[in-house]
PDB file of N, CA and C in Angstrom:
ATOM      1  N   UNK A   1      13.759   9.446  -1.899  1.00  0.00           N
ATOM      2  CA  UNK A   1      12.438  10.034  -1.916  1.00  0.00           C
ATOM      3  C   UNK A   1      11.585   9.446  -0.809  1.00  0.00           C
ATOM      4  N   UNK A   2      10.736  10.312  -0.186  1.00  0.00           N
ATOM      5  CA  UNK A   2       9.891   9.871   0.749  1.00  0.00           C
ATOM      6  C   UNK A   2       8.454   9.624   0.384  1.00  0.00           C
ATOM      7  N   UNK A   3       8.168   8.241   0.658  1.00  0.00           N
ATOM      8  CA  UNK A   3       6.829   8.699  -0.089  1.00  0.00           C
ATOM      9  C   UNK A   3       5.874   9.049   1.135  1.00  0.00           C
ATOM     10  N   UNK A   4       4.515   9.887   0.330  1.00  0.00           N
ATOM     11  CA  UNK A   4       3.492   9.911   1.283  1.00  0.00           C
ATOM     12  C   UNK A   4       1.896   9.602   0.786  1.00  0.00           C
ATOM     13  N   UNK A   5       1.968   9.127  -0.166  1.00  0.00           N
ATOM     14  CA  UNK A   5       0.461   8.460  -0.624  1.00  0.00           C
ATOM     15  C   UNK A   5       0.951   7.305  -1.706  1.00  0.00           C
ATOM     16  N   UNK A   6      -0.010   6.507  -1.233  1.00  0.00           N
ATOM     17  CA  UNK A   6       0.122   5.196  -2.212  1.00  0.00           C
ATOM     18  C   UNK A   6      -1.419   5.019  -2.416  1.00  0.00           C
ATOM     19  N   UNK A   7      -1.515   4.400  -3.948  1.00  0.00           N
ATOM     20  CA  UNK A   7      -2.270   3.869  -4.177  1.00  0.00           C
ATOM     21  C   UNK A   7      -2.319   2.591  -4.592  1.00  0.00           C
ATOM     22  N   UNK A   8      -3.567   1.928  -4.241  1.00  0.00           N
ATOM     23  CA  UNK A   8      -3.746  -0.014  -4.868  1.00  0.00           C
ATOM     24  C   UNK A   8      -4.754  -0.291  -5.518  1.00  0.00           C
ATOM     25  N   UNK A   9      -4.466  -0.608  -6.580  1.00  0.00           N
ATOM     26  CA  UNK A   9      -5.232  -1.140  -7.431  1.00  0.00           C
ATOM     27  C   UNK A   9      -5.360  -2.838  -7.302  1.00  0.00           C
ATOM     28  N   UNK A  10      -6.345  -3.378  -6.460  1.00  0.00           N
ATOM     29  CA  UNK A  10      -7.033  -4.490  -5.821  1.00  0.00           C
ATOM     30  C   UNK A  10      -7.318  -5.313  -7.153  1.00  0.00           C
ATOM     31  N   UNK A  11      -6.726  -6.864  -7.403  1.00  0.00           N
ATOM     32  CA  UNK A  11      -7.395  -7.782  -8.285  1.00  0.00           C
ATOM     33  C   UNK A  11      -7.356  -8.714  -7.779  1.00  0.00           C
ATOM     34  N   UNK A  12      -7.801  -9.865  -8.126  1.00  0.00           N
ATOM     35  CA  UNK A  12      -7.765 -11.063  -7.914  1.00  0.00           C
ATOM     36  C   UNK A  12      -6.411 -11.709  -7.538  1.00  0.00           C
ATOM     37  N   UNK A  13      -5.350 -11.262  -8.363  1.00  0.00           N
ATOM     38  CA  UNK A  13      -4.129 -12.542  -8.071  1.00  0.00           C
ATOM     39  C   UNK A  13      -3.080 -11.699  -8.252  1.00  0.00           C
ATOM     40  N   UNK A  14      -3.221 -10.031  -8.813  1.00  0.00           N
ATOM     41  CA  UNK A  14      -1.787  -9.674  -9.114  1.00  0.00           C
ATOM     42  C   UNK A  14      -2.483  -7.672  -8.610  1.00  0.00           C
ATOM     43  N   UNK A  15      -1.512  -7.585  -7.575  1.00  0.00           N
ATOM     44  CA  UNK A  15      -1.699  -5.589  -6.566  1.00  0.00           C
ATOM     45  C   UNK A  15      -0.864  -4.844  -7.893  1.00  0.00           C
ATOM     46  N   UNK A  16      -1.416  -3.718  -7.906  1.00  0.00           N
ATOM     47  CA  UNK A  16      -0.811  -2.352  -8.761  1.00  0.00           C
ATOM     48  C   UNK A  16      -0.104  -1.885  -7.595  1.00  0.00           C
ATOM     49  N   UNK A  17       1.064  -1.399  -7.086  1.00  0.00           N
ATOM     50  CA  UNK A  17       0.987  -0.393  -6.130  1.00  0.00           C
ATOM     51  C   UNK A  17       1.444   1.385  -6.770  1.00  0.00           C
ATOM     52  N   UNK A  18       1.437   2.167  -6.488  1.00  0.00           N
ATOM     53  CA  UNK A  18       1.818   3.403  -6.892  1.00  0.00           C
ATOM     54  C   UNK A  18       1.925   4.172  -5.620  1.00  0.00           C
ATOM     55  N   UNK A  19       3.117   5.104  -5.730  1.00  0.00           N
ATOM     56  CA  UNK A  19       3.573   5.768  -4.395  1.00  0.00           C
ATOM     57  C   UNK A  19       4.210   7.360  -5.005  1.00  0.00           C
ATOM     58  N   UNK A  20       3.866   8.328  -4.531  1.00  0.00           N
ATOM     59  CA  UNK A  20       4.231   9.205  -4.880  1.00  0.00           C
ATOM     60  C   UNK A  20       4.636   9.812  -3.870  1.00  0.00           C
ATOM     61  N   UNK A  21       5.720  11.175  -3.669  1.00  0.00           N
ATOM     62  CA  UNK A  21       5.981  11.818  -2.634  1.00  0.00           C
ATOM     63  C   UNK A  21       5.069  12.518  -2.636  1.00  0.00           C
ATOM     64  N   UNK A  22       5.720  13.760  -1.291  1.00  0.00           N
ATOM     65  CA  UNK A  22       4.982  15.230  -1.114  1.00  0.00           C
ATOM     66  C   UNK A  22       5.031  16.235  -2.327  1.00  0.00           C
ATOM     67  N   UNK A  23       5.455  15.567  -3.400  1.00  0.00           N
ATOM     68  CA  UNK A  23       5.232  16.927  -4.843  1.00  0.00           C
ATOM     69  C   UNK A  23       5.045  16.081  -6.017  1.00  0.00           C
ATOM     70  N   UNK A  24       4.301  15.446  -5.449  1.00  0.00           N
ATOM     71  CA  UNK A  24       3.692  14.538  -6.363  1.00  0.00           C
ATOM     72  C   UNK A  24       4.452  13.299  -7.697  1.00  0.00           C
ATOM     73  N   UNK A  25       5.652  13.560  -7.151  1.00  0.00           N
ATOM     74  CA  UNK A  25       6.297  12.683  -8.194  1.00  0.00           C
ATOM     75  C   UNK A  25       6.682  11.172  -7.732  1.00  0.00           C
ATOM     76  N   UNK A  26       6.391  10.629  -8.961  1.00  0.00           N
ATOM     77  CA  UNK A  26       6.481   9.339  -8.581  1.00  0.00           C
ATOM     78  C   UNK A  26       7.728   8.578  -8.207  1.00  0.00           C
ATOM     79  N   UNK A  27       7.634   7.761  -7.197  1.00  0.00           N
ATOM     80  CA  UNK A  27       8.643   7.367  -5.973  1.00  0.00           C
ATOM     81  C   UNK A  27       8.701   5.922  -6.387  1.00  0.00           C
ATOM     82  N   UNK A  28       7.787   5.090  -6.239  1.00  0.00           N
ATOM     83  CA  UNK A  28       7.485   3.612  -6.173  1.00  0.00           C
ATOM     84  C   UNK A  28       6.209   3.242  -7.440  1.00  0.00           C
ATOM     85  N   UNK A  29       6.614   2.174  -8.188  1.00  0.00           N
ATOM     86  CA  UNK A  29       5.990   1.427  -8.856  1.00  0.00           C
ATOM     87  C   UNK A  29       5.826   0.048  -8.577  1.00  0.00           C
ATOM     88  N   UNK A  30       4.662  -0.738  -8.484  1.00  0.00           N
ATOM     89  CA  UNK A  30       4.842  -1.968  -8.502  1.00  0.00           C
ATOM     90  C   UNK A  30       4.053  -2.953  -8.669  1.00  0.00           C
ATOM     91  N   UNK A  31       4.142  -4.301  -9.020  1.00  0.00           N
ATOM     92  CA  UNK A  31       3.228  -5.042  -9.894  1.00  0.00           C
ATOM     93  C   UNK A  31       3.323  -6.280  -8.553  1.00  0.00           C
ATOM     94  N   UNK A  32       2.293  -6.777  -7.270  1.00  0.00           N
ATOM     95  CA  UNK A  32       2.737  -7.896  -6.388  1.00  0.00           C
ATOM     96  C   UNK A  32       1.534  -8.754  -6.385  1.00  0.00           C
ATOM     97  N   UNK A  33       2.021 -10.209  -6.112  1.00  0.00           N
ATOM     98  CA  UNK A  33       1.135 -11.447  -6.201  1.00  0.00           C
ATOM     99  C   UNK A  33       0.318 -10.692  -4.726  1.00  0.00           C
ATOM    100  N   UNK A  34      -0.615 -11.062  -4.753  1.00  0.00           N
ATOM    101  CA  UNK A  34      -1.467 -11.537  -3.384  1.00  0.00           C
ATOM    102  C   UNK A  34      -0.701 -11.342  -2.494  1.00  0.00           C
ATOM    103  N   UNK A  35      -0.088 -12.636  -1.931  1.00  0.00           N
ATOM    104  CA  UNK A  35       0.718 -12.946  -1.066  1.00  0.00           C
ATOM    105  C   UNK A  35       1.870 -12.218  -0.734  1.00  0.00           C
ATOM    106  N   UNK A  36       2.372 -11.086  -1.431  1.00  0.00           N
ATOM    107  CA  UNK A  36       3.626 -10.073  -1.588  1.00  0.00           C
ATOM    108  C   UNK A  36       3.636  -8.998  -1.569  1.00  0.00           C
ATOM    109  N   UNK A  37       2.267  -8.208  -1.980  1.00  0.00           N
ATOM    110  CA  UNK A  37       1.916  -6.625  -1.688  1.00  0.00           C
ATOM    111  C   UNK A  37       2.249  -6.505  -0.492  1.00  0.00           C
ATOM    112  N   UNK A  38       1.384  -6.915   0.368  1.00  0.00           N
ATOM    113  CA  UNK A  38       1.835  -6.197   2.248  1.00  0.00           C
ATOM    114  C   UNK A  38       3.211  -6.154   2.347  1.00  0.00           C
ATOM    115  N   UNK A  39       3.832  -6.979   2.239  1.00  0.00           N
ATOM    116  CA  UNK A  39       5.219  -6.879   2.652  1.00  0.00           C
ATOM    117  C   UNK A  39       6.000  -5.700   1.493  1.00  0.00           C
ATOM    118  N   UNK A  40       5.723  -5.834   0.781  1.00  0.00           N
ATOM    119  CA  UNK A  40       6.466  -4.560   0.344  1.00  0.00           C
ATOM    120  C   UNK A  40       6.179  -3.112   0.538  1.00  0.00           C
ATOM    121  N   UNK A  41       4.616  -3.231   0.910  1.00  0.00           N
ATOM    122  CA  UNK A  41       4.112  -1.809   1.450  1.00  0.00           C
ATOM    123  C   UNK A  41       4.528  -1.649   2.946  1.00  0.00           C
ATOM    124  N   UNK A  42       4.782  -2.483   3.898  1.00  0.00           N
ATOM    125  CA  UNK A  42       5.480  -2.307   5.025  1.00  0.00           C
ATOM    126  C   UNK A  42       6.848  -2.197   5.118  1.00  0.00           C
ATOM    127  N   UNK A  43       7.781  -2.720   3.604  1.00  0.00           N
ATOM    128  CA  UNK A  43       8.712  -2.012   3.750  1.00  0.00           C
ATOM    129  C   UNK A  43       9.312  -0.723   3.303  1.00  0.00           C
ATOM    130  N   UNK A  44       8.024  -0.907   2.354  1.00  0.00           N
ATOM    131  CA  UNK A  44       8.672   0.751   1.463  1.00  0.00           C
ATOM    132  C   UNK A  44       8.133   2.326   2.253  1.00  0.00           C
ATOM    133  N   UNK A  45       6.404   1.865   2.756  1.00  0.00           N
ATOM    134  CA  UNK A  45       6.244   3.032   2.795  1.00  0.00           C
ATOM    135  C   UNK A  45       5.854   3.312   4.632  1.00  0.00           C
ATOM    136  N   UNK A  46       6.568   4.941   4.907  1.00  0.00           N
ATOM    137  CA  UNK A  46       7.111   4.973   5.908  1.00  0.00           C
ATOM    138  C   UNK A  46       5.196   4.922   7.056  1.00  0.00           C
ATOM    139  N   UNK A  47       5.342   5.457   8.034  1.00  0.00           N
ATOM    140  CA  UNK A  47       4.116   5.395   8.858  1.00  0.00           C
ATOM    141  C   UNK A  47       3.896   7.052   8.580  1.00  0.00           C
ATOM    142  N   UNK A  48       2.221   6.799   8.830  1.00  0.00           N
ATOM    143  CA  UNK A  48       1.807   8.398   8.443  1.00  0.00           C
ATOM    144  C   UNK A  48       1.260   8.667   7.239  1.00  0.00           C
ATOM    145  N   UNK A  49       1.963   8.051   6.132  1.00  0.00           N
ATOM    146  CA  UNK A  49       1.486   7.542   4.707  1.00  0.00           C
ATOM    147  C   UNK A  49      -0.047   7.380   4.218  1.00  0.00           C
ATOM    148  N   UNK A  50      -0.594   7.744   3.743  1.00  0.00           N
ATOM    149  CA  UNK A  50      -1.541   7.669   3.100  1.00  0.00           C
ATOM    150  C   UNK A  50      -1.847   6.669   2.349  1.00  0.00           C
ATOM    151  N   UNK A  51      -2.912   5.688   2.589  1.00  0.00           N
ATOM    152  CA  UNK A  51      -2.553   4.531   1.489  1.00  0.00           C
ATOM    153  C   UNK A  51      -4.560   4.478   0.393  1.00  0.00           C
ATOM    154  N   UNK A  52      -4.857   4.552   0.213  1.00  0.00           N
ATOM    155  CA  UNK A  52      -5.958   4.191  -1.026  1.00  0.00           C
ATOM    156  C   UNK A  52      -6.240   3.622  -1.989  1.00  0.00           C
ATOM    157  N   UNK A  53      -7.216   2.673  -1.830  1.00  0.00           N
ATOM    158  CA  UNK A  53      -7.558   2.104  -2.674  1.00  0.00           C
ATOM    159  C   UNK A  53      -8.937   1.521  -2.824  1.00  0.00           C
ATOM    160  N   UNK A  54      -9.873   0.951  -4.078  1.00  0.00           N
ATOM    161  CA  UNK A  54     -11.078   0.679  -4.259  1.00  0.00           C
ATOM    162  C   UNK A  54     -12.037   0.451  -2.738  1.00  0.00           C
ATOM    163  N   UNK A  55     -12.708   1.332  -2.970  1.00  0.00           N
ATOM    164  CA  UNK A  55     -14.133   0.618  -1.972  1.00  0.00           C
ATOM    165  C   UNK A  55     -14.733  -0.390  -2.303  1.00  0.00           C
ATOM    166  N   UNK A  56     -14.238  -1.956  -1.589  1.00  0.00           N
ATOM    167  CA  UNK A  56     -15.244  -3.065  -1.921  1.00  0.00           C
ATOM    168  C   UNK A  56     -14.850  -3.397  -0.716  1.00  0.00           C
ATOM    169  N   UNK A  57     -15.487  -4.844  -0.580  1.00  0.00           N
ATOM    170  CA  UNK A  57     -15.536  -5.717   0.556  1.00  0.00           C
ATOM    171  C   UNK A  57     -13.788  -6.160   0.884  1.00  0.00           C
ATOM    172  N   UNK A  58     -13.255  -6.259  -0.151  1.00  0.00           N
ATOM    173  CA  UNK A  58     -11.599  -6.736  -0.148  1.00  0.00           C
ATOM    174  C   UNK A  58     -10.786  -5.303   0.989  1.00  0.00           C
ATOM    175  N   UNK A  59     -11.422  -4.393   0.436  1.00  0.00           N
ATOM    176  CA  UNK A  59     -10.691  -3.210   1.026  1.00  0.00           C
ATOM    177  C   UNK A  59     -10.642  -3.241   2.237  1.00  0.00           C
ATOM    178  N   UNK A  60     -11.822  -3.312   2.721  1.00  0.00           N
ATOM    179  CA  UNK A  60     -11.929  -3.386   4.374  1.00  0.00           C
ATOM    180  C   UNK A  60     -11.034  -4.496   4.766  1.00  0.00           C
ATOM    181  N   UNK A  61     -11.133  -5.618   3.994  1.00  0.00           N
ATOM    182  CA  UNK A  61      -9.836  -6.506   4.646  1.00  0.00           C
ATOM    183  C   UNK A  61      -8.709  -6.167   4.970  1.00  0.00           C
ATOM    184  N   UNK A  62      -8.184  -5.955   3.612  1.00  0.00           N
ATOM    185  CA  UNK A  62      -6.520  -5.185   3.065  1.00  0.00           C
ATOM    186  C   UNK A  62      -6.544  -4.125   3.976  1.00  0.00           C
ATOM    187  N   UNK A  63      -7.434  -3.115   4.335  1.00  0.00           N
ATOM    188  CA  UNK A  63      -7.024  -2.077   5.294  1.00  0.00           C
ATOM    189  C   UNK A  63      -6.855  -2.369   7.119  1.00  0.00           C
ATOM    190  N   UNK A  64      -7.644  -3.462   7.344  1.00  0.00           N
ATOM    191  CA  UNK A  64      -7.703  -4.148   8.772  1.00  0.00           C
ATOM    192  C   UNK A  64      -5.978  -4.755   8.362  1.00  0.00           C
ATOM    193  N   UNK A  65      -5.348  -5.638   7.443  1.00  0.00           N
ATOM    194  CA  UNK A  65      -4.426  -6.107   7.625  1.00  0.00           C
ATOM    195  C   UNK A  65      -3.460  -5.246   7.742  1.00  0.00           C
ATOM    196  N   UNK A  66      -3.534  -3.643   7.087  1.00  0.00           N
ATOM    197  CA  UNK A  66      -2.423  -2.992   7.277  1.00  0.00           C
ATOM    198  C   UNK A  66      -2.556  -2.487   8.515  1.00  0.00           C
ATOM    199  N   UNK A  67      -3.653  -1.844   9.260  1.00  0.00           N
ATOM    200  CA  UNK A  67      -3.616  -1.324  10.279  1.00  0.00           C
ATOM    201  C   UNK A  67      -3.196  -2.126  11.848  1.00  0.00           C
ATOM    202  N   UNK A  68      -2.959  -3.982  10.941  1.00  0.00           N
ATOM    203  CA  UNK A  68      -2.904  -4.705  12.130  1.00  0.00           C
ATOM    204  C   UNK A  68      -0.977  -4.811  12.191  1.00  0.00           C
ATOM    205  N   UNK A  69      -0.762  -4.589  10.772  1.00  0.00           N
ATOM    206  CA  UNK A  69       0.994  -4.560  10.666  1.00  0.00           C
ATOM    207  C   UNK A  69       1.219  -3.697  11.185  1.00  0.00           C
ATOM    208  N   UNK A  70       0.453  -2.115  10.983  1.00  0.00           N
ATOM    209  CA  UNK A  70       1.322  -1.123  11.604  1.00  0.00           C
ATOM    210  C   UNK A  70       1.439  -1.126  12.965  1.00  0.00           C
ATOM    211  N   UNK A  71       0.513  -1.568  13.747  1.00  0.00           N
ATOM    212  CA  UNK A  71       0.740  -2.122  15.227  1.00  0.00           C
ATOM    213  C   UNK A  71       1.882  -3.155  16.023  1.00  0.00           C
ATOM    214  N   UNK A  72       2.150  -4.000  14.582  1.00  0.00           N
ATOM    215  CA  UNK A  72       2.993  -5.031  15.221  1.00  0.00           C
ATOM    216  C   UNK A  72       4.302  -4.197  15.026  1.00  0.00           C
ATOM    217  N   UNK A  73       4.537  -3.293  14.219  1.00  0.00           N
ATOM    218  CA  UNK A  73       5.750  -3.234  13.394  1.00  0.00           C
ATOM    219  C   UNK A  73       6.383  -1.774  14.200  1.00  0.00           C
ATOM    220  N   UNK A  74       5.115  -1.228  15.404  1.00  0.00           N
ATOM    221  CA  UNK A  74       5.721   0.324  16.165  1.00  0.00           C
ATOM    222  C   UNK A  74       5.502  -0.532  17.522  1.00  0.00           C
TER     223      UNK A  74
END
């Protein structure tokens, strides 16, 4: 399955991730420390992907860090 939208559910110490394809069925589940979400969202989900999650101050981080992986990683 390919996914093309993920969502994150942002906490303190433990990421929700959720990934669904193009027909909406679910692809990826996952429960990651802090330190372990990115890396599994850079390996699971492809470029182009859609990713979303909460508007707070964390977000803007988490989204600068992915947009700085997807640079290193093409």
């Amino acid at each position: 399955m390919n996914i093309s939208r993920v969502g994150v559910d942002i906490a303190k110490s433990v990421f929700h991730v959720h990934g669904v394809d193009r027909h909406d069925q679910v692809a990826w589940r996952g429960k990651y420390s802090r330190d372990k979400w990115l890396d599994a969202i850079i390996k699971r989900v492809p470029a182009g992907a859609e990713i979303g999650m909460e508007a707070c101050a964390a977000s803007h981080h988490w989204a600068r860090q992915l947009q700085a992986e997807a640079i290193t990683s093409s």
